[in-house]
C-alpha atoms as a PDB file:
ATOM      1  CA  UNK A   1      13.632 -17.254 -19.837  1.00  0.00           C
ATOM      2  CA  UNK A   2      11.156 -20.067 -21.177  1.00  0.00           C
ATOM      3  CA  UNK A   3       7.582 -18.186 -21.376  1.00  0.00           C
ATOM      4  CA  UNK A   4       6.408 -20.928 -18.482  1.00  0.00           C
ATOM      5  CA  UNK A   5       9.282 -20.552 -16.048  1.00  0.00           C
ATOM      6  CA  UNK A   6       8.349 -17.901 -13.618  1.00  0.00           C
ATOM      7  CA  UNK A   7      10.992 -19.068 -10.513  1.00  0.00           C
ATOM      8  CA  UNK A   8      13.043 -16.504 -11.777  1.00  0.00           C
ATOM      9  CA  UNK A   9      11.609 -13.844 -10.724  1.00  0.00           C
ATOM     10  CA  UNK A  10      11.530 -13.067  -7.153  1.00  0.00           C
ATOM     11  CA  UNK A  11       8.383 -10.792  -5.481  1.00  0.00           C
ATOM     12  CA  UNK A  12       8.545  -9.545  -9.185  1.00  0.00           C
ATOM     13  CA  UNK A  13       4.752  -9.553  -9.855  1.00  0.00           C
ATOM     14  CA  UNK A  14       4.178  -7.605  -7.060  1.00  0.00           C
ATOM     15  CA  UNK A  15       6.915  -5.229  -8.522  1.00  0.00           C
ATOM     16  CA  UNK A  16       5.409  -5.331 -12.120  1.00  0.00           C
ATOM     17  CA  UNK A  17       1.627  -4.712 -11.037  1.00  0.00           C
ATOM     18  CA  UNK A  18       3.179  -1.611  -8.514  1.00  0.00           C
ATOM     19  CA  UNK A  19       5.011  -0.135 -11.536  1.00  0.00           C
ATOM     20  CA  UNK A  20       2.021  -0.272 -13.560  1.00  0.00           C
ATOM     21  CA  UNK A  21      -0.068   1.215 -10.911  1.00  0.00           C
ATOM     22  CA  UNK A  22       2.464   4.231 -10.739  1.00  0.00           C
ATOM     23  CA  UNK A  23       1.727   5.756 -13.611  1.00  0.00           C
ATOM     24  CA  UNK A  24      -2.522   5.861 -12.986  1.00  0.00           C
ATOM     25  CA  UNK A  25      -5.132   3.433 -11.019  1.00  0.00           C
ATOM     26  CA  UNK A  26      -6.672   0.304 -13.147  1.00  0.00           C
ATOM     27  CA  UNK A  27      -9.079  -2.130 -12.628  1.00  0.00           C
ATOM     28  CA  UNK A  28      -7.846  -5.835 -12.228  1.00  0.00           C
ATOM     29  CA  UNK A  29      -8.395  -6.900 -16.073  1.00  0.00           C
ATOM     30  CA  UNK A  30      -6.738  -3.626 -17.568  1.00  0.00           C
ATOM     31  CA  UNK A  31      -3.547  -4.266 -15.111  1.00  0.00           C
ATOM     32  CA  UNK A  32      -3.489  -7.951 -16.796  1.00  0.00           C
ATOM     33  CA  UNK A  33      -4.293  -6.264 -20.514  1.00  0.00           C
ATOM     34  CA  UNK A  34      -1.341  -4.410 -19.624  1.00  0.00           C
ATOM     35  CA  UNK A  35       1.097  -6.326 -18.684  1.00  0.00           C
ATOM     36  CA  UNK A  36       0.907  -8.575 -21.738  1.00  0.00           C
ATOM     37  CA  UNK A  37       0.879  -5.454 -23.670  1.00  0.00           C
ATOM     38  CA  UNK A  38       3.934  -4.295 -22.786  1.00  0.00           C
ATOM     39  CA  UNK A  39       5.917  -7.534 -22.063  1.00  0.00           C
ATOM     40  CA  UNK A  40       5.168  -8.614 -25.638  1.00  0.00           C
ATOM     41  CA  UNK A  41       2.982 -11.520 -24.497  1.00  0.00           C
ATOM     42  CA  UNK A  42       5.426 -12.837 -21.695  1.00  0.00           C
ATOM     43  CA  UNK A  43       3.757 -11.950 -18.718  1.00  0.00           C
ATOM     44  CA  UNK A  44      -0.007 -13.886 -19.065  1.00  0.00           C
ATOM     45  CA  UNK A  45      -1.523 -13.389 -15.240  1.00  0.00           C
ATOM     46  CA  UNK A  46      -4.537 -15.073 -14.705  1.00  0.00           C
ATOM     47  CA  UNK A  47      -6.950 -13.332 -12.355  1.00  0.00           C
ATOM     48  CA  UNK A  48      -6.280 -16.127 -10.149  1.00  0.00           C
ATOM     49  CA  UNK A  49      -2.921 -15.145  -9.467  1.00  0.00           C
ATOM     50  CA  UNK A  50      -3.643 -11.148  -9.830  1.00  0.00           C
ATOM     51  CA  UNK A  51      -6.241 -11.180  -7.540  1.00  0.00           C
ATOM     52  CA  UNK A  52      -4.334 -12.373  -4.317  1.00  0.00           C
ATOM     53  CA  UNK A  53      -1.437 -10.220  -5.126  1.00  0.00           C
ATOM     54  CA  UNK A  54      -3.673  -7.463  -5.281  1.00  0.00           C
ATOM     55  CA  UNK A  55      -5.232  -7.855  -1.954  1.00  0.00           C
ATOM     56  CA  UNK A  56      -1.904  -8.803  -0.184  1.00  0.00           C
ATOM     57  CA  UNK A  57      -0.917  -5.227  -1.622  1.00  0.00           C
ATOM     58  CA  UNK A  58      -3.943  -3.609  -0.169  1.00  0.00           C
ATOM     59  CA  UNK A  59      -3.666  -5.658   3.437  1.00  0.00           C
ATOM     60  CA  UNK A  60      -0.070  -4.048   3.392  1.00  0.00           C
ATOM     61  CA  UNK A  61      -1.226  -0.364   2.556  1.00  0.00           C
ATOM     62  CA  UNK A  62       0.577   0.083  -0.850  1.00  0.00           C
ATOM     63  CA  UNK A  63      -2.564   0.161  -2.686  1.00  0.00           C
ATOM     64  CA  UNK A  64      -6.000   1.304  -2.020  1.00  0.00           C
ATOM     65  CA  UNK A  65      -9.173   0.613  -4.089  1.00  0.00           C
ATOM     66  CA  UNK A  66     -12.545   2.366  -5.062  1.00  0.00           C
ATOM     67  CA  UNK A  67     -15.634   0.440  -6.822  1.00  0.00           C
ATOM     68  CA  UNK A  68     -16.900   2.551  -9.860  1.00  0.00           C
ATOM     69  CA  UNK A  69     -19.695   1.613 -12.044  1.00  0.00           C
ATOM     70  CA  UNK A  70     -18.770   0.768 -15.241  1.00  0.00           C
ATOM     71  CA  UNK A  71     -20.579   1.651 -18.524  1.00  0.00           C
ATOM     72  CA  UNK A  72     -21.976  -1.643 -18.513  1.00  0.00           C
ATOM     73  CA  UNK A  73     -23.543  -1.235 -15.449  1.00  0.00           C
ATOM     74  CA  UNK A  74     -20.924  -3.682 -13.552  1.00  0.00           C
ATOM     75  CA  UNK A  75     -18.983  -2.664 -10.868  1.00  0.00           C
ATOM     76  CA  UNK A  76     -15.075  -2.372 -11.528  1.00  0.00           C
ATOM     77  CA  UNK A  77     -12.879  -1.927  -8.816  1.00  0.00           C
ATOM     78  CA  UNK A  78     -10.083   0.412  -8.993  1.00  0.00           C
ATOM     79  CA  UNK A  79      -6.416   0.566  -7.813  1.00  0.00           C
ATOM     80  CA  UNK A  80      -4.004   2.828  -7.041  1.00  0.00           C
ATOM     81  CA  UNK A  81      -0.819   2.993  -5.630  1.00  0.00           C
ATOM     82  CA  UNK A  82       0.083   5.001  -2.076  1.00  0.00           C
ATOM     83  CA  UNK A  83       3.081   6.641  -1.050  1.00  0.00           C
ATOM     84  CA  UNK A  84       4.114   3.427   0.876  1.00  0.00           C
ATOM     85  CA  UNK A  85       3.716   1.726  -2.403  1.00  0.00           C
ATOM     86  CA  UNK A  86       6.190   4.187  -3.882  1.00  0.00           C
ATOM     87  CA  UNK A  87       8.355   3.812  -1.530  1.00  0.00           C
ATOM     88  CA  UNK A  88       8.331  -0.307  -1.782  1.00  0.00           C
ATOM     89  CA  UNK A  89       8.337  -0.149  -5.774  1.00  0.00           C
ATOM     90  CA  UNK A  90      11.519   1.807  -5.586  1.00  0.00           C
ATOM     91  CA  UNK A  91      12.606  -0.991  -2.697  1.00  0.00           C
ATOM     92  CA  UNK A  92      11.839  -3.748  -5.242  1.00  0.00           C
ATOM     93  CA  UNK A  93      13.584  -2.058  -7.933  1.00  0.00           C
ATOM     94  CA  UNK A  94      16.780  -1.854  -6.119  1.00  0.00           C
ATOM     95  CA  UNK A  95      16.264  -5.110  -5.390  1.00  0.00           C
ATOM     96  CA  UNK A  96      15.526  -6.815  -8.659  1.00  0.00           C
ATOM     97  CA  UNK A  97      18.850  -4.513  -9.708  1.00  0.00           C
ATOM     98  CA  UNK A  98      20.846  -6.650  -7.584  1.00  0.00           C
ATOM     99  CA  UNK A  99      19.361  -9.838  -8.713  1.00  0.00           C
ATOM    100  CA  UNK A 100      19.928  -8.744 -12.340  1.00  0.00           C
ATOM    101  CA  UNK A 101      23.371  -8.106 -11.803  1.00  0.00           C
ATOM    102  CA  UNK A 102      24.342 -10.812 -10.486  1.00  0.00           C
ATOM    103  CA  UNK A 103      22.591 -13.230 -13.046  1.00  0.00           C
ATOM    104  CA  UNK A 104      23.950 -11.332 -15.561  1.00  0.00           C
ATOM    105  CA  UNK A 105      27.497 -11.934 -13.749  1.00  0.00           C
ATOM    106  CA  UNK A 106      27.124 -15.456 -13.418  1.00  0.00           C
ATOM    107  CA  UNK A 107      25.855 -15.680 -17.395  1.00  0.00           C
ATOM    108  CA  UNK A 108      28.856 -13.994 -18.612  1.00  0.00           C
ATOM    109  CA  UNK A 109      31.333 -15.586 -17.068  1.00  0.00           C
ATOM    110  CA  UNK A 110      29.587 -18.950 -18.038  1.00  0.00           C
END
């Protein structure tokens, strides 16, 4: 997958930012720090696409938030995943199982 070509994955930033939320709560910029951490640089959000996701995933109940002052003296908000969002992370992973398989299906027969 180019770096620039994100068609491919479907509802999967919703997925990835869930995942990462399973393990503790973050604050918008350490969930993007994150992700580029651990995908090696492939995932770059921008707060302009974080941002929305985020607050679709709170309108929907799979995430809550809590404002914390930060050493700095600005406010941070927090995230963290509920026990809905479980339940749709593991939804989206079954999901995003299917879609691999069958990708990888159609690549090795190509």
């Amino acid at each position: 997958m180019a770096r620039g070509d994100r068609s491919a994955l479907p509802g999967g930033t919703a997925m990835l930012v869930l995942a990462l939320l399973q393990e503790r709560e973050m604050y918008g910029y350490e969930i993007i720090e994150e992700l580029e951490k651990r995908s090696d640089q492939v995932f770059q959000m921008k707060e302009g696409t974080l941002y929305p996701v985020l607050h679709s995933l709170e309108k929907e109940k799979l995430v809550t938030a809590r404002d914390q002052e930060a050493p700095s003296g600005r406010k941070r908000r927090y995230y963290r995943v509920t026990a809905a969002g479980l339940q749709a992370l593991e939804a989206k992973k079954e999901e995003w199982q299917v879609y691999a398989r069958a990708v990888t299906a159609i690549l090795t027969n190509a």
